[in-house]
N, C-alpha and C. Protein backbone atom coordinates (compact mmCIF):
# COMPACT_ATOMS: atom_id res chain seq x y z
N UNK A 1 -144.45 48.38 -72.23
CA UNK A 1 -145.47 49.12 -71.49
C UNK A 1 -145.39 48.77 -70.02
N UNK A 2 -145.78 49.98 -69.39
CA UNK A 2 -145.52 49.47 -67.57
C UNK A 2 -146.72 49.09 -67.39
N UNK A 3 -146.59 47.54 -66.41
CA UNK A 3 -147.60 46.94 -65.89
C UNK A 3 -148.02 47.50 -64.66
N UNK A 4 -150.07 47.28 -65.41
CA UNK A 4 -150.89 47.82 -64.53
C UNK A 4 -150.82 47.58 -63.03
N UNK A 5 -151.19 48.51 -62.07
CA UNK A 5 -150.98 48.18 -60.78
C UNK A 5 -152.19 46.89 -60.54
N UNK A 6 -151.76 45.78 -59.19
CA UNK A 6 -152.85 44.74 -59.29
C UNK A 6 -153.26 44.49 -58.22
N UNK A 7 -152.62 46.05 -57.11
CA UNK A 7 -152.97 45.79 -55.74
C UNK A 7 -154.38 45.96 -55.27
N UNK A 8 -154.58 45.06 -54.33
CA UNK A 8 -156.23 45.22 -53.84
C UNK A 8 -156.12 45.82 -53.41
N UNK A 9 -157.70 46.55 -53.31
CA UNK A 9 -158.10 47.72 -52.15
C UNK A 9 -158.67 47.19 -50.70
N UNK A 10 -158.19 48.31 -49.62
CA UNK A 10 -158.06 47.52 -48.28
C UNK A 10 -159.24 46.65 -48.32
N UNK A 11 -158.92 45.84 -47.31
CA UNK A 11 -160.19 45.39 -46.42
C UNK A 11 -160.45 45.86 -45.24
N UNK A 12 -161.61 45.21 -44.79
CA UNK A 12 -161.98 46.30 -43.23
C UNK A 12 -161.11 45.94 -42.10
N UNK A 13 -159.90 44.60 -42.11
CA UNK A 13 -159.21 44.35 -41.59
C UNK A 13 -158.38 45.30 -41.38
N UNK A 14 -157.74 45.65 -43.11
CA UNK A 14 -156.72 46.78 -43.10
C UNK A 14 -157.03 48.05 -42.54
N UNK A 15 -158.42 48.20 -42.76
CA UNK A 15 -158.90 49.76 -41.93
C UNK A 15 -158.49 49.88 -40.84
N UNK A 16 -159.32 48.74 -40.04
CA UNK A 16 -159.57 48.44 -38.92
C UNK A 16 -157.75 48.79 -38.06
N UNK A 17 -156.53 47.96 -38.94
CA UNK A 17 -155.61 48.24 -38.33
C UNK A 17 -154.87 49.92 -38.19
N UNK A 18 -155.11 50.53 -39.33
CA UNK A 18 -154.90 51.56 -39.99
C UNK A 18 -155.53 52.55 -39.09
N UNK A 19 -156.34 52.43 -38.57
CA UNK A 19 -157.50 53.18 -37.41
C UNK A 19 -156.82 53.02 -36.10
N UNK A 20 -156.35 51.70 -35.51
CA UNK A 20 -155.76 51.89 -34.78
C UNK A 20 -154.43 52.30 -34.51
N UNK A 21 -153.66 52.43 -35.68
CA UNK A 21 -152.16 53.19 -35.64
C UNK A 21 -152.74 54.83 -35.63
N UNK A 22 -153.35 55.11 -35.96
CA UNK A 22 -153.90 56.52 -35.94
C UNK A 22 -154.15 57.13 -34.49
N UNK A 23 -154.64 56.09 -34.23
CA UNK A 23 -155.08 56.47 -32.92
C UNK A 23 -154.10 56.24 -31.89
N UNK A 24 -152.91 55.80 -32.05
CA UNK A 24 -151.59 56.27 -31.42
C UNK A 24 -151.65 55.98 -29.91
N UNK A 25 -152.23 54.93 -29.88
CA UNK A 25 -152.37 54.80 -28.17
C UNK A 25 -152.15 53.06 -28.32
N UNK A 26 -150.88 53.00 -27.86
CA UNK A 26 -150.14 51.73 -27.45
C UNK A 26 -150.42 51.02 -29.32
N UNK A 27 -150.22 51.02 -30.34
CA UNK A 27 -150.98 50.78 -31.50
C UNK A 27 -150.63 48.75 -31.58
N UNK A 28 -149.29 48.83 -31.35
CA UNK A 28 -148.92 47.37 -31.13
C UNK A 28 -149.50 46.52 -30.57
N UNK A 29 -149.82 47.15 -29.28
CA UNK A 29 -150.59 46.62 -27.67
C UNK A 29 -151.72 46.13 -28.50
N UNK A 30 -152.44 46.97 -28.82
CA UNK A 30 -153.62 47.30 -28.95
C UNK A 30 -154.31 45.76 -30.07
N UNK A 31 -153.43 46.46 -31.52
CA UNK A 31 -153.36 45.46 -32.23
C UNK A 31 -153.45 44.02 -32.23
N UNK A 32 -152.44 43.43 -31.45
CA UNK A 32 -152.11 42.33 -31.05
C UNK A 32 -153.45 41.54 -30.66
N UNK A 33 -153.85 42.17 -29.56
CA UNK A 33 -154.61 41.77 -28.86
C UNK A 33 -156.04 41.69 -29.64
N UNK A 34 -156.36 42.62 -30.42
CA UNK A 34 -157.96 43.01 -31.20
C UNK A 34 -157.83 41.41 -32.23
N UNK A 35 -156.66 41.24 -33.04
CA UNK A 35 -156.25 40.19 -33.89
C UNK A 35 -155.97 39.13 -33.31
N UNK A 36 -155.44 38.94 -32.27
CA UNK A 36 -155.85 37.61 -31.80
C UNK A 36 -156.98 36.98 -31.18
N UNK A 37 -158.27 37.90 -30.70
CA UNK A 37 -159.48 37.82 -30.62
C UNK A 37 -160.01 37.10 -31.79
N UNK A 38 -160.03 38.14 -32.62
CA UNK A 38 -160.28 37.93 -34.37
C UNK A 38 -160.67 36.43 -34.82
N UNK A 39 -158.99 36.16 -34.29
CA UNK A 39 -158.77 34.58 -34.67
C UNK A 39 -159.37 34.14 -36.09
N UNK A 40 -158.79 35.06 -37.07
CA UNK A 40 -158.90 35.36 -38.10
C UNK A 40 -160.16 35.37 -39.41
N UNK A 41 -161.13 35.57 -38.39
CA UNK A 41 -162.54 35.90 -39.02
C UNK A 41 -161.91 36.84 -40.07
N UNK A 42 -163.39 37.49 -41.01
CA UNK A 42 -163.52 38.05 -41.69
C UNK A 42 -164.21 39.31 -41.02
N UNK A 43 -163.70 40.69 -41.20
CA UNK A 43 -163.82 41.60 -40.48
C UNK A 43 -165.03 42.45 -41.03
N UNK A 44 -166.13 42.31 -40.29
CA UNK A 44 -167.30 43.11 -41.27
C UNK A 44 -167.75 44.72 -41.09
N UNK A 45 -167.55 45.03 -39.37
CA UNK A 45 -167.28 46.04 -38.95
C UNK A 45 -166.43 46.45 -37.85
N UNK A 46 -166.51 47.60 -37.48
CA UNK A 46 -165.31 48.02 -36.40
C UNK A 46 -165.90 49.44 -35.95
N UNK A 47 -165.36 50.16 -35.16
CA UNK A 47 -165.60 51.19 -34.10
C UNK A 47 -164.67 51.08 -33.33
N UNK A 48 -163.65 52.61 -33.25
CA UNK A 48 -162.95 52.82 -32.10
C UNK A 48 -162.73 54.12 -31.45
N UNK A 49 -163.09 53.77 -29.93
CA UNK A 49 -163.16 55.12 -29.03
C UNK A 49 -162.21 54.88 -28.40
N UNK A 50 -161.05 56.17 -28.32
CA UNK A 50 -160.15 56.66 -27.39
C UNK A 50 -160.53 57.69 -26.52
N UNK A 51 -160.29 57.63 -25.29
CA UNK A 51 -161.07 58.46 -24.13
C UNK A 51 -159.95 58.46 -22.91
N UNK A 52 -159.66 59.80 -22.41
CA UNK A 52 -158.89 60.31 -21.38
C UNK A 52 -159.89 59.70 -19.91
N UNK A 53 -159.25 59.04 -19.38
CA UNK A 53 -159.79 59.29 -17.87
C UNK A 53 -159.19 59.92 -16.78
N UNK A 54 -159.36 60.53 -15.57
CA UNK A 54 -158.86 61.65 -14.80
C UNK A 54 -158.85 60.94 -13.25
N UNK A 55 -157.75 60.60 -13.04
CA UNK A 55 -157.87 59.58 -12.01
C UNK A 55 -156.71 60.69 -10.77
N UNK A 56 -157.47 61.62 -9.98
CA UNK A 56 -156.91 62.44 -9.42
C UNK A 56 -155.93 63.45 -10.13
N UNK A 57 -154.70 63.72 -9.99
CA UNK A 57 -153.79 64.53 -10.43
C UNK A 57 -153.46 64.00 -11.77
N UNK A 58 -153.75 62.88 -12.06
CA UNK A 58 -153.20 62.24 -13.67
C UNK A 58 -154.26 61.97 -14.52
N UNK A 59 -153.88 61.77 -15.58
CA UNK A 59 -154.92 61.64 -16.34
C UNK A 59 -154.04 60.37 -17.64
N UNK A 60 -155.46 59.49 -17.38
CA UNK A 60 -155.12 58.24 -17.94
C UNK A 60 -155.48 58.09 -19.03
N UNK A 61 -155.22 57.04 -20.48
CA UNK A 61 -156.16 56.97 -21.55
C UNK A 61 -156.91 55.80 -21.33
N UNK A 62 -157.83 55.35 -22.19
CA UNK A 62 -158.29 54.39 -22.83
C UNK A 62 -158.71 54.24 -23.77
N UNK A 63 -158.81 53.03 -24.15
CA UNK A 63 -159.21 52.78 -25.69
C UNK A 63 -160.15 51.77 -25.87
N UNK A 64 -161.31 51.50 -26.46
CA UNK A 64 -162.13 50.62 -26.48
C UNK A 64 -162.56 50.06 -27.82
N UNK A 65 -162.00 49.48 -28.35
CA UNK A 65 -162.53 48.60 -29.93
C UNK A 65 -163.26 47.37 -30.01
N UNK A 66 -164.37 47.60 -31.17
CA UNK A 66 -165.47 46.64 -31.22
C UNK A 66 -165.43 46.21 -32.50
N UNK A 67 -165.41 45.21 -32.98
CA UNK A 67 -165.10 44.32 -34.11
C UNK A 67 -166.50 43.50 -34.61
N UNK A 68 -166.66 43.45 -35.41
CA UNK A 68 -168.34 42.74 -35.76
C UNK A 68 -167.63 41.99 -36.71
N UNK A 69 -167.97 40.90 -36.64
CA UNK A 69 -167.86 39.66 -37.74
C UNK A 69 -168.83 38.81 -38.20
N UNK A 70 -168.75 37.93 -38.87
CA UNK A 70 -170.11 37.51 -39.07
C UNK A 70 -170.87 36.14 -38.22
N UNK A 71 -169.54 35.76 -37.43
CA UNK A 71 -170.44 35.37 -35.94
C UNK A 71 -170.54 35.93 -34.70
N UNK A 72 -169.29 36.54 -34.50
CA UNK A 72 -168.87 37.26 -33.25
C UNK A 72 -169.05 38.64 -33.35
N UNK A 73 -169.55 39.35 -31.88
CA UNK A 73 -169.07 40.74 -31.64
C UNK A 73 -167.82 40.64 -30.71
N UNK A 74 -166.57 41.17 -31.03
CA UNK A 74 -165.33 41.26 -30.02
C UNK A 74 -165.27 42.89 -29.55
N UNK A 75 -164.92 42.60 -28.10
CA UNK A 75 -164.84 43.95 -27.63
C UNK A 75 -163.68 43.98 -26.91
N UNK A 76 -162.75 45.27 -26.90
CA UNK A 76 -161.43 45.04 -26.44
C UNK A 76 -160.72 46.33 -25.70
N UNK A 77 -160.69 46.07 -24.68
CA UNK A 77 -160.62 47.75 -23.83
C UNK A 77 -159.25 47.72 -23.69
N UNK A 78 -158.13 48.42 -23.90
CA UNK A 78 -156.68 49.09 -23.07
C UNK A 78 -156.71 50.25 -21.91
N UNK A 79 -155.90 49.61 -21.02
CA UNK A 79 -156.05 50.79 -20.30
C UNK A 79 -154.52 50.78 -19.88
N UNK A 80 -153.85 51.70 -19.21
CA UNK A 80 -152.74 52.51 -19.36
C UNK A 80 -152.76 52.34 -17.23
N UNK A 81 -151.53 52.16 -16.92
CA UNK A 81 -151.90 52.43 -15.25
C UNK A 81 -150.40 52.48 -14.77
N UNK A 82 -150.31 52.81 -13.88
CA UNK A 82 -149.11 53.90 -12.95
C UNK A 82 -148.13 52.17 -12.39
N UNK A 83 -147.18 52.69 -12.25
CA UNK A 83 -145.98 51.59 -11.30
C UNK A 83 -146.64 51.00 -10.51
N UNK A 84 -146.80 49.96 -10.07
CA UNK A 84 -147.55 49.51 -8.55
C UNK A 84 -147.05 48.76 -8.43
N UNK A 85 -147.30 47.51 -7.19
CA UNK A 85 -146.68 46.17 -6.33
C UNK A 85 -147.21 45.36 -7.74
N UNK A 86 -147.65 45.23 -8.49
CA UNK A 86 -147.47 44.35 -10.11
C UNK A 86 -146.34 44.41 -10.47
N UNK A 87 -146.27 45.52 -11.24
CA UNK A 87 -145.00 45.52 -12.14
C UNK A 87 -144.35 47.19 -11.27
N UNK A 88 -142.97 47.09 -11.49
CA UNK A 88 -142.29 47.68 -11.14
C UNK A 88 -142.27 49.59 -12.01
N UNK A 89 -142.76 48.84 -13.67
CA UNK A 89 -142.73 50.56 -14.20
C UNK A 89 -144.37 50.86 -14.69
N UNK A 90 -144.93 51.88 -15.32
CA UNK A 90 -146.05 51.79 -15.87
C UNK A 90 -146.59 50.66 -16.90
N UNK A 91 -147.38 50.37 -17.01
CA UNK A 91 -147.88 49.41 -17.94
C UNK A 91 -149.16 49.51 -18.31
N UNK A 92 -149.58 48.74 -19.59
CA UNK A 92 -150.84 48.78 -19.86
C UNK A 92 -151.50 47.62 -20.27
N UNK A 93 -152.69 47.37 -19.54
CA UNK A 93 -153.41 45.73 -19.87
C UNK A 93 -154.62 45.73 -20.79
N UNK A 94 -154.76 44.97 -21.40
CA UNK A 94 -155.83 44.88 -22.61
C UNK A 94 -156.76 43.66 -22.20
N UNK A 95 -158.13 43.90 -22.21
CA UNK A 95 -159.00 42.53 -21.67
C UNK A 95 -159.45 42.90 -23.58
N UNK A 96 -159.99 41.28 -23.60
CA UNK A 96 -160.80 40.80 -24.76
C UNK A 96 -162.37 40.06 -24.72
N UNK A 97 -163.45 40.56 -25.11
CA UNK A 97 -164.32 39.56 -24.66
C UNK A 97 -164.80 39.41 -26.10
N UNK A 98 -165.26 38.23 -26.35
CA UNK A 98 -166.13 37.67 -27.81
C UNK A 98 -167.66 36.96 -27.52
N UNK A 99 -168.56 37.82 -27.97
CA UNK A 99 -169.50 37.27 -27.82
C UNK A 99 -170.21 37.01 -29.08
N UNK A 100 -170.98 35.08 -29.19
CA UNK A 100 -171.60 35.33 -29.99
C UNK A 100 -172.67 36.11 -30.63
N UNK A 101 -172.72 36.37 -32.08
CA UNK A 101 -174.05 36.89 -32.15
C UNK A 101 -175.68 36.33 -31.66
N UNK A 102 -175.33 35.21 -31.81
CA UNK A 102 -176.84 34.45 -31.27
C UNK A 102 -176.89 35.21 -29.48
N UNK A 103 -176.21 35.27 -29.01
CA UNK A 103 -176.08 35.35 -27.77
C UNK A 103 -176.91 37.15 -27.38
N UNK A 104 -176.69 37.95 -28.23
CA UNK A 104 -177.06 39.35 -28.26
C UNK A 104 -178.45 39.41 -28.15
N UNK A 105 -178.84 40.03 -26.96
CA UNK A 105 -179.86 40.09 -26.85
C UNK A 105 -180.96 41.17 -26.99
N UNK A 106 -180.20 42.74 -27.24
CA UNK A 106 -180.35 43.77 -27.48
C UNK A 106 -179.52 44.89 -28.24
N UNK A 107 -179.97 45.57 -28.84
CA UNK A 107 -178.92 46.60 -29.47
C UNK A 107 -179.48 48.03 -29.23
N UNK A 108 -179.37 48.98 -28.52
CA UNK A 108 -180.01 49.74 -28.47
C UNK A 108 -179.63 50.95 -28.59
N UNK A 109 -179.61 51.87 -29.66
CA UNK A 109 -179.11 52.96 -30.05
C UNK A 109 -180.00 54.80 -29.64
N UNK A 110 -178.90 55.33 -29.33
CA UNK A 110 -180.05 56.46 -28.63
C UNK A 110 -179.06 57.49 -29.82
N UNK A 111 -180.35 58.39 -30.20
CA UNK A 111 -178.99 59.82 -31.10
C UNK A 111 -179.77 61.28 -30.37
N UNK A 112 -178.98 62.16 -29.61
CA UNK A 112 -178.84 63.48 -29.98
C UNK A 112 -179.04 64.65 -31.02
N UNK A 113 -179.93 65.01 -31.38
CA UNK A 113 -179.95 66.09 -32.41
C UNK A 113 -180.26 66.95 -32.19
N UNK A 114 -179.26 68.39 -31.58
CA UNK A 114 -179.63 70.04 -31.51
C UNK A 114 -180.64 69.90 -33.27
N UNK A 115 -181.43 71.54 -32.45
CA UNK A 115 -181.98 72.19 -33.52
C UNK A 115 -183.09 70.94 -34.01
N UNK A 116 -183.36 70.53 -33.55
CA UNK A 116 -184.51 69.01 -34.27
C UNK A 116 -185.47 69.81 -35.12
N UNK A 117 -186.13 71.03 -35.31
CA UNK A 117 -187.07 71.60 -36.16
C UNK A 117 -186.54 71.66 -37.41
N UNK A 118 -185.06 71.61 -37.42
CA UNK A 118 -184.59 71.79 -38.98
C UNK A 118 -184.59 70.14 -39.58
N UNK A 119 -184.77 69.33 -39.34
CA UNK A 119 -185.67 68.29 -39.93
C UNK A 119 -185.71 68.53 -41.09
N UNK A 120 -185.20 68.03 -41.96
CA UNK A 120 -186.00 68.32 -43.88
C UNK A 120 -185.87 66.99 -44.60
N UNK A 121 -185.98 66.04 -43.73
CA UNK A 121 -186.66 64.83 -44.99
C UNK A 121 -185.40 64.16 -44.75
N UNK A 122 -185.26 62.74 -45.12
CA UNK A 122 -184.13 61.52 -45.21
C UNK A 122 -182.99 62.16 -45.97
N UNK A 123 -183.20 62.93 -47.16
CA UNK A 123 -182.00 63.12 -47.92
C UNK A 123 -181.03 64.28 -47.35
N UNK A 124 -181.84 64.93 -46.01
CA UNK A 124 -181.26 66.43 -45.84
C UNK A 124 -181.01 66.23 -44.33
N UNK A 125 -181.43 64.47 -43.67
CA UNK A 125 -181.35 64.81 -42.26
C UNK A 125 -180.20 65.42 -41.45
N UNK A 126 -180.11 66.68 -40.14
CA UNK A 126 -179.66 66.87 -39.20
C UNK A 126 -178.19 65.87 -38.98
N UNK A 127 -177.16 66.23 -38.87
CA UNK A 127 -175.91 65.05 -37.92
C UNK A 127 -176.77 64.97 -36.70
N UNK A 128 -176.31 64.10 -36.29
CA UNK A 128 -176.22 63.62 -34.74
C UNK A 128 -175.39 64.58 -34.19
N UNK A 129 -175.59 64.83 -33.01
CA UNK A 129 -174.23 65.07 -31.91
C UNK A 129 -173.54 64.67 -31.10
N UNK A 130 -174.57 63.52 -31.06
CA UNK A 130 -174.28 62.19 -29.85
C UNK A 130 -174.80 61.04 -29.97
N UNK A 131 -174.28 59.85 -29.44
CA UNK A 131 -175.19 58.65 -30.00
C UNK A 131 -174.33 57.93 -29.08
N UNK A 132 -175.80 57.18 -28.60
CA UNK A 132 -174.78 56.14 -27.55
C UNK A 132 -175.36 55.17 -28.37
N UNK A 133 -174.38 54.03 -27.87
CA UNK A 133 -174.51 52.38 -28.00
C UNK A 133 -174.65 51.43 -27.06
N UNK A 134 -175.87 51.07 -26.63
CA UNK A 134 -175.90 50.25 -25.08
C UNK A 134 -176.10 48.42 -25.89
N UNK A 135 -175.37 47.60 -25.33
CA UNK A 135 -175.63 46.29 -25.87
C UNK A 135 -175.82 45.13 -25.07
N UNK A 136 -177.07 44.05 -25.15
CA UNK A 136 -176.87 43.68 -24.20
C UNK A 136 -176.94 42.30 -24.43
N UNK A 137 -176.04 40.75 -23.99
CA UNK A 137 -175.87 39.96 -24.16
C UNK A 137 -176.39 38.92 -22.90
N UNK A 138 -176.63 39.56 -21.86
CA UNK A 138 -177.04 38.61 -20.49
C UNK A 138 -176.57 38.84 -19.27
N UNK A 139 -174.91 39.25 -19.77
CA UNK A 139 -173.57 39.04 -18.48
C UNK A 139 -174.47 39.83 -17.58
N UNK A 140 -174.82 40.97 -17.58
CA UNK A 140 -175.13 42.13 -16.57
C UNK A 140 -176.60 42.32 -16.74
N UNK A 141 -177.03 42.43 -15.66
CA UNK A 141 -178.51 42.76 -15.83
C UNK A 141 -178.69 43.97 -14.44
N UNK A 142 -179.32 45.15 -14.92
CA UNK A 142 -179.45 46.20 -14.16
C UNK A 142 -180.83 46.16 -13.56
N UNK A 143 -181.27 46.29 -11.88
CA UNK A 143 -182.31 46.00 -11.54
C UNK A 143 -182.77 47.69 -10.59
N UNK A 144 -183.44 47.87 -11.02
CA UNK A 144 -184.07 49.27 -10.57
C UNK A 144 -185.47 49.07 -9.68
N UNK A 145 -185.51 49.33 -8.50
CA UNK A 145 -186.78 48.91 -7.80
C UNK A 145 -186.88 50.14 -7.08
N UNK A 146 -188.46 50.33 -6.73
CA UNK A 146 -188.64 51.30 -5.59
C UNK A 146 -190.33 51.17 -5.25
N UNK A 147 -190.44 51.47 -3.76
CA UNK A 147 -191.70 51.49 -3.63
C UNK A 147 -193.11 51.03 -4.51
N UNK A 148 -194.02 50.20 -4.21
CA UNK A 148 -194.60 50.11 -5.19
C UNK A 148 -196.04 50.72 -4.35
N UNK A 149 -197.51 51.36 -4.97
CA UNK A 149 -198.38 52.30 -4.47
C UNK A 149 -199.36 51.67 -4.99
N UNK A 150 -200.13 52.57 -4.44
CA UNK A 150 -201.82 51.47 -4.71
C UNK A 150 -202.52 52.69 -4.98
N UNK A 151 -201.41 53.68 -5.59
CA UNK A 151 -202.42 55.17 -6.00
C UNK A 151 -203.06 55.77 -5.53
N UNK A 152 -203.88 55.30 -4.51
CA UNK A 152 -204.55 56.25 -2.74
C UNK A 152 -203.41 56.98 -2.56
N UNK A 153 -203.04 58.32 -2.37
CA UNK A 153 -202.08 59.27 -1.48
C UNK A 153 -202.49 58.97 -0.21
N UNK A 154 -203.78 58.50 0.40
CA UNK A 154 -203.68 58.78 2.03
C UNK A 154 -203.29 57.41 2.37
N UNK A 155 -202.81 56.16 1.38
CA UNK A 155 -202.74 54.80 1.80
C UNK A 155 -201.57 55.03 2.44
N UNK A 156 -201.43 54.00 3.89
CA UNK A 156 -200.16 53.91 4.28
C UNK A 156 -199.94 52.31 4.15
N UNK A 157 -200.49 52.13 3.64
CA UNK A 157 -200.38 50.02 3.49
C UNK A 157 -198.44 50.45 2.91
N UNK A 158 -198.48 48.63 3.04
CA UNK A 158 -197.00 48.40 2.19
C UNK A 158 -197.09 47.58 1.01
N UNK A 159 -197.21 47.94 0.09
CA UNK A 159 -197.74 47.20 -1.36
C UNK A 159 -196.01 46.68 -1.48
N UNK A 160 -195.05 46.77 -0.84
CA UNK A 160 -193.58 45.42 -1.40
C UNK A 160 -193.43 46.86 -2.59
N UNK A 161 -192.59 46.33 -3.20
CA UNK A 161 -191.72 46.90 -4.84
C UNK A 161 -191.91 46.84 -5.98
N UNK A 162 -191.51 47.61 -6.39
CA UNK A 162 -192.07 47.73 -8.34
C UNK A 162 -190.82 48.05 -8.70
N UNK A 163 -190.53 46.88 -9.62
CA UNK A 163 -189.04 47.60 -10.76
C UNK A 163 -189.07 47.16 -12.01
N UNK A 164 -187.94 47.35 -12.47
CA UNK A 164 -187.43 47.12 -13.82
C UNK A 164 -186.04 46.27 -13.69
N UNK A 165 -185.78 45.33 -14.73
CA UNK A 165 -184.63 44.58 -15.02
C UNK A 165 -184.46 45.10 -16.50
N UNK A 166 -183.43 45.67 -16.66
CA UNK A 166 -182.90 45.81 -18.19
C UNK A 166 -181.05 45.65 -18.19
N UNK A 167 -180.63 44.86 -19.71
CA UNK A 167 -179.38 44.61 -19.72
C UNK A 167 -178.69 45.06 -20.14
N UNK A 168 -177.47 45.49 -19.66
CA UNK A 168 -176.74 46.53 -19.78
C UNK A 168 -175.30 46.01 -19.51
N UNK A 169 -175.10 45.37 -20.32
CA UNK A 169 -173.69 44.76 -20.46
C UNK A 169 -172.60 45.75 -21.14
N UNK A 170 -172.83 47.19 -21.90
CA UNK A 170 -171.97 47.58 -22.23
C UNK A 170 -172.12 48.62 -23.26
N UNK A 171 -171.88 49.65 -23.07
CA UNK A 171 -172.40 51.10 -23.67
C UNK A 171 -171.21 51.83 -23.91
N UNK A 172 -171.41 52.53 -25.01
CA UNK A 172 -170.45 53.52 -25.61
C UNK A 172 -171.10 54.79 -25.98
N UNK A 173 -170.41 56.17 -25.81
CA UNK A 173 -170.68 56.94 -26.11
C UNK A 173 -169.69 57.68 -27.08
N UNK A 174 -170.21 58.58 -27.55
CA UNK A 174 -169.23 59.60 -28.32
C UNK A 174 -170.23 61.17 -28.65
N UNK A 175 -169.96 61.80 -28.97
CA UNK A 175 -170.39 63.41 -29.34
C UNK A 175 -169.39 64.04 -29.74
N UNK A 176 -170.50 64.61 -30.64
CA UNK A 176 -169.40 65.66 -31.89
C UNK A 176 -168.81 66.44 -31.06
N UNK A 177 -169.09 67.23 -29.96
CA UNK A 177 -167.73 68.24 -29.11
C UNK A 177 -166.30 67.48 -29.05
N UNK A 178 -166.68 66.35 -28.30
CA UNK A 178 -165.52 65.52 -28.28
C UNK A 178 -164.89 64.99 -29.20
N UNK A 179 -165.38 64.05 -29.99
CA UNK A 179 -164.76 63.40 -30.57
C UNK A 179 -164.90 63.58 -32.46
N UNK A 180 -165.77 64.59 -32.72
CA UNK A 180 -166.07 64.46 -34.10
C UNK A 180 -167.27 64.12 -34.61
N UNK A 181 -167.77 64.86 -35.48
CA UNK A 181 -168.66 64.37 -36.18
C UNK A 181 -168.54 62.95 -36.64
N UNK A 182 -167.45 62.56 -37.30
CA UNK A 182 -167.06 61.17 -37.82
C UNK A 182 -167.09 60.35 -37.09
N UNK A 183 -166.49 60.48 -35.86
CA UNK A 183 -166.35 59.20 -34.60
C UNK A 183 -167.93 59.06 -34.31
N UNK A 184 -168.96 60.22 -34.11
CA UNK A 184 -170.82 60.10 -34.57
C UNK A 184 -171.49 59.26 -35.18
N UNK A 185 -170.84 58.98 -36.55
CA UNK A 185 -171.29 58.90 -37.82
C UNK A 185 -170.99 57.73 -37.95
N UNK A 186 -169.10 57.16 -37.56
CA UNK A 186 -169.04 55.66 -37.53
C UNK A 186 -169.99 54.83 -36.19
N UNK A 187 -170.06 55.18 -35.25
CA UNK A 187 -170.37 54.73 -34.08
C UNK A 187 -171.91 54.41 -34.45
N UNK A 188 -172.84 55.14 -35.26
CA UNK A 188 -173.92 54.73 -35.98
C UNK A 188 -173.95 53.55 -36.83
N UNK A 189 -173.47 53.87 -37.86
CA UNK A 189 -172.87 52.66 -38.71
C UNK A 189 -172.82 51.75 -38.44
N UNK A 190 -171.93 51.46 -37.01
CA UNK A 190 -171.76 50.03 -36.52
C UNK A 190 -172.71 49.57 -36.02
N UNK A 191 -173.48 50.48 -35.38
CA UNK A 191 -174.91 50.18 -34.52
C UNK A 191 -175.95 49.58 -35.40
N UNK A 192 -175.78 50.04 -36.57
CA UNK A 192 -176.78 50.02 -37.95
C UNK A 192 -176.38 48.35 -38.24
N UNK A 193 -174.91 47.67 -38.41
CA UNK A 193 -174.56 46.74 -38.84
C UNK A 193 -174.40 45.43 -38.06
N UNK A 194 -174.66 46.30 -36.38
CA UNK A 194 -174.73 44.99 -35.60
C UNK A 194 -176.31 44.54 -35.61
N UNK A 195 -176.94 45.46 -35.56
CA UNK A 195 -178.53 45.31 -35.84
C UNK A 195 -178.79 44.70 -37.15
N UNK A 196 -178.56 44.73 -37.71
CA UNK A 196 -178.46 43.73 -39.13
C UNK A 196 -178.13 42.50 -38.83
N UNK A 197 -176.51 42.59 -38.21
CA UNK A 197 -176.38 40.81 -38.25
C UNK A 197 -177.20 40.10 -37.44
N UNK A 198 -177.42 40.94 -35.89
CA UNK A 198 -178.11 40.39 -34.79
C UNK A 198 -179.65 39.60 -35.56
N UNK A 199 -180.23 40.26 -36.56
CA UNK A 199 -181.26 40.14 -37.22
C UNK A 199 -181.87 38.86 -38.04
N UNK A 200 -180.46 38.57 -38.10
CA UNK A 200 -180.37 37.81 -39.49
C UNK A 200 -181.25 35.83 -38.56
């Protein structure tokens, strides 16, 4: 009798790599670099956006992958750039950053939904069309100030400034025009699973 097959089914590692050969933009480069971040955690989630940028007459790619593990979030951008006084032909550089989860200080998910009246309950909800991912760990903090008023219109006093500090270390977008319903749908997911671990 022929013996049963005894191969495992992927892991999110294997996805994770499998996603990025798909996505056909430097896949080696890319790879290398996401897995040696890794530093061979256990891979719990992932998200990856490929995105054209338009840098005058050319038009450049990038690629941005986010890795959730069960201590770390890794984030890992490629970008693609022209001959210069660096290197002599085109090339492309990959930064890596790992942050712990303790360290996360926000997760903040925004979704898009045309047509919002068609609403029919959890089991029937609307796709998204868009959904960003803003995350924030400390590095960057965005400070918004302006005038501050004492609510009199005829006051001309100087009441100093009124703002806001919010952190904004790092946001992703995607929408179904662009990129798919699916690239929507995962980009949720992950949002759903970093909010979980962040939680824990």
């Amino acid at each position: 009798m022929p013996e049963s097959s005894t191969a495992s089914p992927p892991t999110q590692a294997d996805e994770l790599r499998d996603a990025i050969d798909r996505c056909g933009y430097y896949p080696t480069v890319v790879a290398e670099a996401v897995e040696s971040a890794i530093a061979g955690e256990h891979v719990a989630d992932f998200v990856i956006h490929h995105e054209p940028t338009f840098d005058q007459e050319e038009v450049r790619r990038h690629v941005t992958v986010l890795v959730l593990t069960a201590t770390r979030l890794m984030i890992a951008h490629t970008d693609e750039h022209p001959a210069d006084d660096l290197l002599p032909s085109p090339y492309a550089s990959t930064s890596t950053e790992a942050i712990a989860l303790s360290q996360v200080r926000s997760v903040v998910t925004s979704r898009m939904v045309a047509d919002p009246e068609s609403y029919a309950g959890q089991t029937r909800r609307p796709e998204a069309d868009e959904a960003v991912l803003t995350i924030g760990w400390g590095a960057v903090n965005r400070v918004d100030l302006e005038p501050a008023t004492c609510g009199d219109p005829e006051c001309t006093g100087d009441h100093g400034y009124t703002g806001t500090m919010t952190a904004d270390d790092f946001s992703i977008r995607m929408s179904a025009a662009a990129d798919g319903h699916d690239a929507v749908r995962k980009l949720l997911s992950f949002a759903n699973s970093l909010s979980a671990a962040t939680a824990r």
